[in-house]
N, C-alpha and C. Protein backbone atom coordinates (compact mmCIF):
# COMPACT_ATOMS: atom_id res chain seq x y z
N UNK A 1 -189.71 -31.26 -82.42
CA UNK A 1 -189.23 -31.03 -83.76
C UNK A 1 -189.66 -32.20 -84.63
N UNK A 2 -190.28 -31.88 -85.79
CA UNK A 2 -190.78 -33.19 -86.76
C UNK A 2 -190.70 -32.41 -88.00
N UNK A 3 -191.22 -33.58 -89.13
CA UNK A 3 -190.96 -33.25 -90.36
C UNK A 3 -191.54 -32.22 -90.69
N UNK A 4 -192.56 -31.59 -90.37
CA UNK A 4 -193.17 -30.64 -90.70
C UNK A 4 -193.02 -29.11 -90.99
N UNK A 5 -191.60 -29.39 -90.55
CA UNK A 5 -190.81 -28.18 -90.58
C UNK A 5 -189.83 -28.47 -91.86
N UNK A 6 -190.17 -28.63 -92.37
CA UNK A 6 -189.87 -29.53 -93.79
C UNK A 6 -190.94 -29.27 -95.10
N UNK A 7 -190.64 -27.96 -95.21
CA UNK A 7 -191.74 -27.48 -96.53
C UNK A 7 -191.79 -28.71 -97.14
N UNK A 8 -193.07 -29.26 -97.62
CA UNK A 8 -193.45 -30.30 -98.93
C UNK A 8 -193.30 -31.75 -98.22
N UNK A 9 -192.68 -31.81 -97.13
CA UNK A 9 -192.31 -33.55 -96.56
C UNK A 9 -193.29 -33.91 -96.84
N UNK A 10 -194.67 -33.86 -95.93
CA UNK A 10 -195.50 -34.72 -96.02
C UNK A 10 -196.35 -35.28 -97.60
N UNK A 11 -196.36 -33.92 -98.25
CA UNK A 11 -197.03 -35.03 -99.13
C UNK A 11 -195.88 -35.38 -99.84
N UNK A 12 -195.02 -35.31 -100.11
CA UNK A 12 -193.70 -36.15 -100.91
C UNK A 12 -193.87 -37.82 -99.87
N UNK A 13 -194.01 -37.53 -98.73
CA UNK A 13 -193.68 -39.22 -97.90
C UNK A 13 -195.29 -39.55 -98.66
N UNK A 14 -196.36 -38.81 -98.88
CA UNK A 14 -197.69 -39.58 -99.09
C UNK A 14 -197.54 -40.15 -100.77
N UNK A 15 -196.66 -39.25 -101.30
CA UNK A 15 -196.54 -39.51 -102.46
C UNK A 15 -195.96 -41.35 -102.52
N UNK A 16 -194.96 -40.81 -101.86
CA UNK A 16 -193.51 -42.07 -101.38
C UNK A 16 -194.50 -43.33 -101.48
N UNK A 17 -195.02 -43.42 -100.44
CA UNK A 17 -196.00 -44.20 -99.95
C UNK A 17 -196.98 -44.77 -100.90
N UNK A 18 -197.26 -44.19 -101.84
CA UNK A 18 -198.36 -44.58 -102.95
C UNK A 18 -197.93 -45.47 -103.93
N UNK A 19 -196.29 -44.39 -104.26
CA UNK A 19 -195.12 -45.50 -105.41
C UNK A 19 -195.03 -46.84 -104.79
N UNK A 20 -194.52 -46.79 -103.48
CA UNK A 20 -194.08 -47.75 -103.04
C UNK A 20 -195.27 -48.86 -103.14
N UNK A 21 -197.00 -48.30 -102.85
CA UNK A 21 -197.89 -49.75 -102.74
C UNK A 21 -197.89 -49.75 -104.87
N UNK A 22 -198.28 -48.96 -104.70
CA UNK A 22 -197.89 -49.20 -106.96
C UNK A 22 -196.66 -49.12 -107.26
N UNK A 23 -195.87 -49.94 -107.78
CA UNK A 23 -194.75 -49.90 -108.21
C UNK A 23 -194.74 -49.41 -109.43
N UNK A 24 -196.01 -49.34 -110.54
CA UNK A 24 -195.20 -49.24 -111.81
C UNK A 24 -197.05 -48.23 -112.05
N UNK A 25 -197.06 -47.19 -110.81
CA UNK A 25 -198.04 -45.71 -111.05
C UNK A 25 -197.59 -44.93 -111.99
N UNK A 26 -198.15 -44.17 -112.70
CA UNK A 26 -197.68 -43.03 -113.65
C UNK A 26 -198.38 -41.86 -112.82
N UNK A 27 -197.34 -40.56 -113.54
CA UNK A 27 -198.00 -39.24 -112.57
C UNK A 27 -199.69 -39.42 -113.04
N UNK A 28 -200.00 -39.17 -114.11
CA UNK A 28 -201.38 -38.93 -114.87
C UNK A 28 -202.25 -39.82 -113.74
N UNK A 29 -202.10 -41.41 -112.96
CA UNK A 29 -202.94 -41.45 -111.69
C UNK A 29 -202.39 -41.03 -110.49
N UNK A 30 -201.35 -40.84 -110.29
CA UNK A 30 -201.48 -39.93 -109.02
C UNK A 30 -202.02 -38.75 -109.05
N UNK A 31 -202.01 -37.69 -110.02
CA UNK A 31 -202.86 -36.71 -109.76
C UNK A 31 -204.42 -36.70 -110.20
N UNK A 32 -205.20 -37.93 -110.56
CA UNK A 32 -206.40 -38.58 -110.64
C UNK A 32 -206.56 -38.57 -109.00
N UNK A 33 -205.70 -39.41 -107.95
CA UNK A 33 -206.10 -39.66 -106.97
C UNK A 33 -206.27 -38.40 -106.32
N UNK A 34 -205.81 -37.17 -106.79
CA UNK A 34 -205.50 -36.23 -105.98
C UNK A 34 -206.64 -35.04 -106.40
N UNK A 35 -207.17 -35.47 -107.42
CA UNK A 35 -208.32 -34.68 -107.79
C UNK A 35 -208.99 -33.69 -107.46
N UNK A 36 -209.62 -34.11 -106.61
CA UNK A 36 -210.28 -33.20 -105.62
C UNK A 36 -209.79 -32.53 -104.15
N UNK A 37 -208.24 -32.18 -104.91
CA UNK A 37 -207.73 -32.03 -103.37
C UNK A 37 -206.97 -30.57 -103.36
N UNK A 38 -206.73 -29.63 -102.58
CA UNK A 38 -205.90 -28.65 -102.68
C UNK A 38 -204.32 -29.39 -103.20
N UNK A 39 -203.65 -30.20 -102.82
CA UNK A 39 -202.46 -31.00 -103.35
C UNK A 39 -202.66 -31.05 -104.67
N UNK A 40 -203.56 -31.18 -105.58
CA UNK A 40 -203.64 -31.66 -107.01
C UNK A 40 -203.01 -30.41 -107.82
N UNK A 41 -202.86 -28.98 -107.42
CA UNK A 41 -202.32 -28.19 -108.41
C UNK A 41 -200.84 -28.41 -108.15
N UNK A 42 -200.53 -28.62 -106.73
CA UNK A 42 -199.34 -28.72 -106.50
C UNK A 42 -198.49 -29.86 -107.31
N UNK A 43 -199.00 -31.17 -107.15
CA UNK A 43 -198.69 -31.68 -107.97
C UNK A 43 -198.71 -31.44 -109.62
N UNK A 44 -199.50 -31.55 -109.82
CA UNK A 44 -199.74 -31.11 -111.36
C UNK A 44 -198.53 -30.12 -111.85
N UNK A 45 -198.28 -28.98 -111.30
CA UNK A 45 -197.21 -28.24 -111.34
C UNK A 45 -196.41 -28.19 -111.24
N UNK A 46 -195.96 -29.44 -110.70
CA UNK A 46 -194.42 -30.33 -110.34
C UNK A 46 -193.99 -30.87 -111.49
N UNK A 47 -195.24 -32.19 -111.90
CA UNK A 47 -195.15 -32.98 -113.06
C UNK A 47 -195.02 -32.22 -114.37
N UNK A 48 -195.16 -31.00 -114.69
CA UNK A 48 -194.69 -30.53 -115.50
C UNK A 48 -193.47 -29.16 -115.33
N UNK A 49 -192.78 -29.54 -114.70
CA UNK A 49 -191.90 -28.78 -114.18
C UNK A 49 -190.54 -29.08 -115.01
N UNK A 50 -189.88 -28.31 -115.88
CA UNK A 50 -188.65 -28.73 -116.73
C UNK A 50 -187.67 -28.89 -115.90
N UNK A 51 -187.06 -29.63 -115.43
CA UNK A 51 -185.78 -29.86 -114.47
C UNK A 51 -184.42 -29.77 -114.94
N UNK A 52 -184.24 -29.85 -116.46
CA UNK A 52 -182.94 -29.86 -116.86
C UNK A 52 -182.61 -30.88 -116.70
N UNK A 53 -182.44 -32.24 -115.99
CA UNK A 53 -181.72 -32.92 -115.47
C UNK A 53 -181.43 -34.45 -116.61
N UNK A 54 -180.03 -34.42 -116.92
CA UNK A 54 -179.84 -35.66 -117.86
C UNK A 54 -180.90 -36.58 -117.38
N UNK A 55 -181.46 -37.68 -118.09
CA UNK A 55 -182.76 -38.98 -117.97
C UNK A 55 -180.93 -39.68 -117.28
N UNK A 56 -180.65 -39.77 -117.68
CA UNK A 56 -179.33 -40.95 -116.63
C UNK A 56 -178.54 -40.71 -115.38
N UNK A 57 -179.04 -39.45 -115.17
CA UNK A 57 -178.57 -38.64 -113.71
C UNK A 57 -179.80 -38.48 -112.39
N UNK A 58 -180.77 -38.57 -113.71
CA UNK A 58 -182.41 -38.27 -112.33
C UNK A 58 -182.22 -38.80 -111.26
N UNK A 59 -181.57 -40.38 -111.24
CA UNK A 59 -181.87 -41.00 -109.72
C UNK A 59 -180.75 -40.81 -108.76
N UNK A 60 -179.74 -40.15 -109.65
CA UNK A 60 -178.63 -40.22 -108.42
C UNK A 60 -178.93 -38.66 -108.13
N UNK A 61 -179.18 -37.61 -108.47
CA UNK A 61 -179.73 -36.48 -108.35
C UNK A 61 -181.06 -36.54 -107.05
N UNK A 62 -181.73 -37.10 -107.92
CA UNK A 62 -182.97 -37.62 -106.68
C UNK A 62 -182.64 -37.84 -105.03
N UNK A 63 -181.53 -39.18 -104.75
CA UNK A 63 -181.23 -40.21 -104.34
C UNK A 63 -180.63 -39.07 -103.10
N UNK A 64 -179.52 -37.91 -104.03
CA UNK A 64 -178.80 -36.98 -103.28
C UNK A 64 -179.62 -35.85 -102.80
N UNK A 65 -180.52 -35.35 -103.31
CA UNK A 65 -181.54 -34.62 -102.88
C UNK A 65 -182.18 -35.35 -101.34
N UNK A 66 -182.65 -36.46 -101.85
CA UNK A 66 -183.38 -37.05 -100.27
C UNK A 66 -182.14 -37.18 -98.91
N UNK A 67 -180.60 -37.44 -99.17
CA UNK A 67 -179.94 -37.33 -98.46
C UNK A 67 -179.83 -35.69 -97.92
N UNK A 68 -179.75 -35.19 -98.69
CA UNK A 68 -179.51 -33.51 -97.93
C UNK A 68 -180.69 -33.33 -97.38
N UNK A 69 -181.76 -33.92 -97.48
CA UNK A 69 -183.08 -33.22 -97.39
C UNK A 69 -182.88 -34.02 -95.49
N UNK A 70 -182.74 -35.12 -95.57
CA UNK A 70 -182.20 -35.89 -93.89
C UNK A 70 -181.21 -34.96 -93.57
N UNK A 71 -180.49 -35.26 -94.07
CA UNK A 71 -179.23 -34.47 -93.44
C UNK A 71 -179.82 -32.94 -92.53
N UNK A 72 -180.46 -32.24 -93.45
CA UNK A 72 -181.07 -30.78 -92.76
C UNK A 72 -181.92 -31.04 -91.79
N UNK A 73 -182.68 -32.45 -91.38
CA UNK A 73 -183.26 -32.70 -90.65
C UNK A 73 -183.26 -33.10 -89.68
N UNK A 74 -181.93 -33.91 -89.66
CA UNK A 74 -181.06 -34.18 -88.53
C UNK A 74 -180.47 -33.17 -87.35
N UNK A 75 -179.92 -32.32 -88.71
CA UNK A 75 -179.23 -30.80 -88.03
C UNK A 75 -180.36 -30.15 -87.43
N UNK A 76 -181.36 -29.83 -88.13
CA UNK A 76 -182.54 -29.09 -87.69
C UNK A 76 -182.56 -29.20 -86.33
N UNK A 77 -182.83 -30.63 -86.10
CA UNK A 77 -183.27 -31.83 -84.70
C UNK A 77 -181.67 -31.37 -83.42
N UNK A 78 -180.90 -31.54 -84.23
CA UNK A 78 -180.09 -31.38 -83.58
C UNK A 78 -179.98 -29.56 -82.67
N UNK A 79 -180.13 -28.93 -83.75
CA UNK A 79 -179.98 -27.59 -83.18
C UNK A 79 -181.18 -27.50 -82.16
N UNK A 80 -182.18 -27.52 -82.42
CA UNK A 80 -183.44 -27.29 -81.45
C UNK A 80 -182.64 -28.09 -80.31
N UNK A 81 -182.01 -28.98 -79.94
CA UNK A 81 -181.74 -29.96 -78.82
C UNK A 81 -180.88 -28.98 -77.88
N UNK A 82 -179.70 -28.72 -78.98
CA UNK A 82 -178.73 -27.83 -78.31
C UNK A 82 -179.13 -26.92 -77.55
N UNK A 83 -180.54 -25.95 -78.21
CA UNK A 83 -180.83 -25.15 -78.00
C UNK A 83 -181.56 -25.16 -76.81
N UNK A 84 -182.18 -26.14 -77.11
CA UNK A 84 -182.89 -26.19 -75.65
C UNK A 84 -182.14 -26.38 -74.01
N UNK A 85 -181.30 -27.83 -74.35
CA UNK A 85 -180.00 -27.77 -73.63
C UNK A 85 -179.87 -26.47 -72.71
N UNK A 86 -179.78 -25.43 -73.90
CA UNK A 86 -178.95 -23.93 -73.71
C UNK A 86 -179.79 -23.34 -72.51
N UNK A 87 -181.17 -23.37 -73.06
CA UNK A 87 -182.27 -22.63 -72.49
C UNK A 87 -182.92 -23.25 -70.70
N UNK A 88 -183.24 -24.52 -70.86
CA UNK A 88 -184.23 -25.23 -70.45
C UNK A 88 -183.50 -26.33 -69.42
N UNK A 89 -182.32 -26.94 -70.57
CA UNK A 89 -182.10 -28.19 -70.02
C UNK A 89 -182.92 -29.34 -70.76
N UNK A 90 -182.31 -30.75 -71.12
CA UNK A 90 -182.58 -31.95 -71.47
C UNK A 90 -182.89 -33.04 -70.47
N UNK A 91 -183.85 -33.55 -70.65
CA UNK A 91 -184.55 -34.78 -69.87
C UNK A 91 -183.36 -35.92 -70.25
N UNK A 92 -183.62 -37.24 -69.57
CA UNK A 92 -182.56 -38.40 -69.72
C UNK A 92 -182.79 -38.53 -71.42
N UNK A 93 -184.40 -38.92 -71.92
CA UNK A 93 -184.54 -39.20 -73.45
C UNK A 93 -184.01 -38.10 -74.31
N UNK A 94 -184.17 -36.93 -74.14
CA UNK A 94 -183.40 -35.84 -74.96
C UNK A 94 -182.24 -35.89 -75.23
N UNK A 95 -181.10 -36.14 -74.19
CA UNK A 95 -180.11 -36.52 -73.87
C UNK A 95 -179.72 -37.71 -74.83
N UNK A 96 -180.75 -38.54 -74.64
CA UNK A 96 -180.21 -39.82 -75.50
C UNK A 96 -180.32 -39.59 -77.05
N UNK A 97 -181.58 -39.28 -77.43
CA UNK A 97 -181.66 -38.41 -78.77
C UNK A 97 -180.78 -37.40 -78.84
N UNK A 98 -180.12 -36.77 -78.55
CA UNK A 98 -179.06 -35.88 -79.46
C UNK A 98 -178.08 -36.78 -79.39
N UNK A 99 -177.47 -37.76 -78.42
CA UNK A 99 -176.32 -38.84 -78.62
C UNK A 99 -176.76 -39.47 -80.23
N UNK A 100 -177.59 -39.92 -79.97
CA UNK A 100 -178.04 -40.67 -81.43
C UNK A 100 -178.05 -39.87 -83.18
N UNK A 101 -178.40 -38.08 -82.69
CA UNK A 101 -178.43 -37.63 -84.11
C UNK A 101 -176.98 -37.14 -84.34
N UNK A 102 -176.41 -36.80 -82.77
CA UNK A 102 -174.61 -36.49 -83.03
C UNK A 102 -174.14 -37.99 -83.76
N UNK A 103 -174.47 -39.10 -83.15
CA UNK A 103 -173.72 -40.08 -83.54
C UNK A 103 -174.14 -40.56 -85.33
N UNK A 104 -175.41 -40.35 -85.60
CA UNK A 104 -175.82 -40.52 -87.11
C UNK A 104 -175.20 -39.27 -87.96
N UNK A 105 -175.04 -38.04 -87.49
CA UNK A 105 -174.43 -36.89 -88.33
C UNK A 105 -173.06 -37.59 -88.55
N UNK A 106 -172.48 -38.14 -87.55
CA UNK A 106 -170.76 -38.16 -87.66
C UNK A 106 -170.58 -39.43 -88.34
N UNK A 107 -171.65 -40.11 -88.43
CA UNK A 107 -171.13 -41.46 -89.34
C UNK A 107 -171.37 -41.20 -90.93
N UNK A 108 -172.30 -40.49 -90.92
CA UNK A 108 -172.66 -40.34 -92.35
C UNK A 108 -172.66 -39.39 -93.07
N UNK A 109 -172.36 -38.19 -92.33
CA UNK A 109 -171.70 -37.31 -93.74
C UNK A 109 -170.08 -36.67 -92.89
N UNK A 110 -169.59 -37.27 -92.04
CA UNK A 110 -167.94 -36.67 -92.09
C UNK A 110 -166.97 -37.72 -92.66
């Protein structure tokens, strides 16, 4: 189970990744960099995307978006485990990974 099961993760983390080495990028060069790429409409179509969203709410909106977006990913991770559990059976590391996403689910969102 990986992010990939995660419509849009990857290029949002490539995006992530770009802000983070430019701190102060505007969309107009990220979708320069993206030019020649199947990603460039996607983007482009984002960046002009009306969101509604108050300018003084974007980041906590944002901030809560990337938490649910873990959160489903966790669970995701988690269910496939169970599931397998159910089916197959868990190795010692499996075992230890679902201790770890039970124990991160229960600290951080109950």
């Amino acid at each position: 189970m990986s992010n990939k099961n995660i419509l849009g993760i990857n290029l949002f983390l490539e995006i992530k990744k770009i802000c983070k080495k430019y701190k102060k990028i505007k969309t107009c060069q990220i979708l320069e960099l993206y030019r020649n790429s199947k990603k460039y409409y996607i983007i482009k179509k984002m960046s002009c995307w009306q969101h509604m969203i108050l300018k003084k709410k974007i980041k906590n909106v944002f901030l809560d978006s990337i938490k649910i977006i873990y959160k489903q990913n966790l669970e995701n991770k988690q269910n496939f485990l169970i599931n397998k559990e159910k089916t197959v059976g868990l190795n010692k590391e499996e075992k230890k990974k679902l201790w770890k996403i039970n124990k991160l689910i229960f600290k951080k969102y109950k």
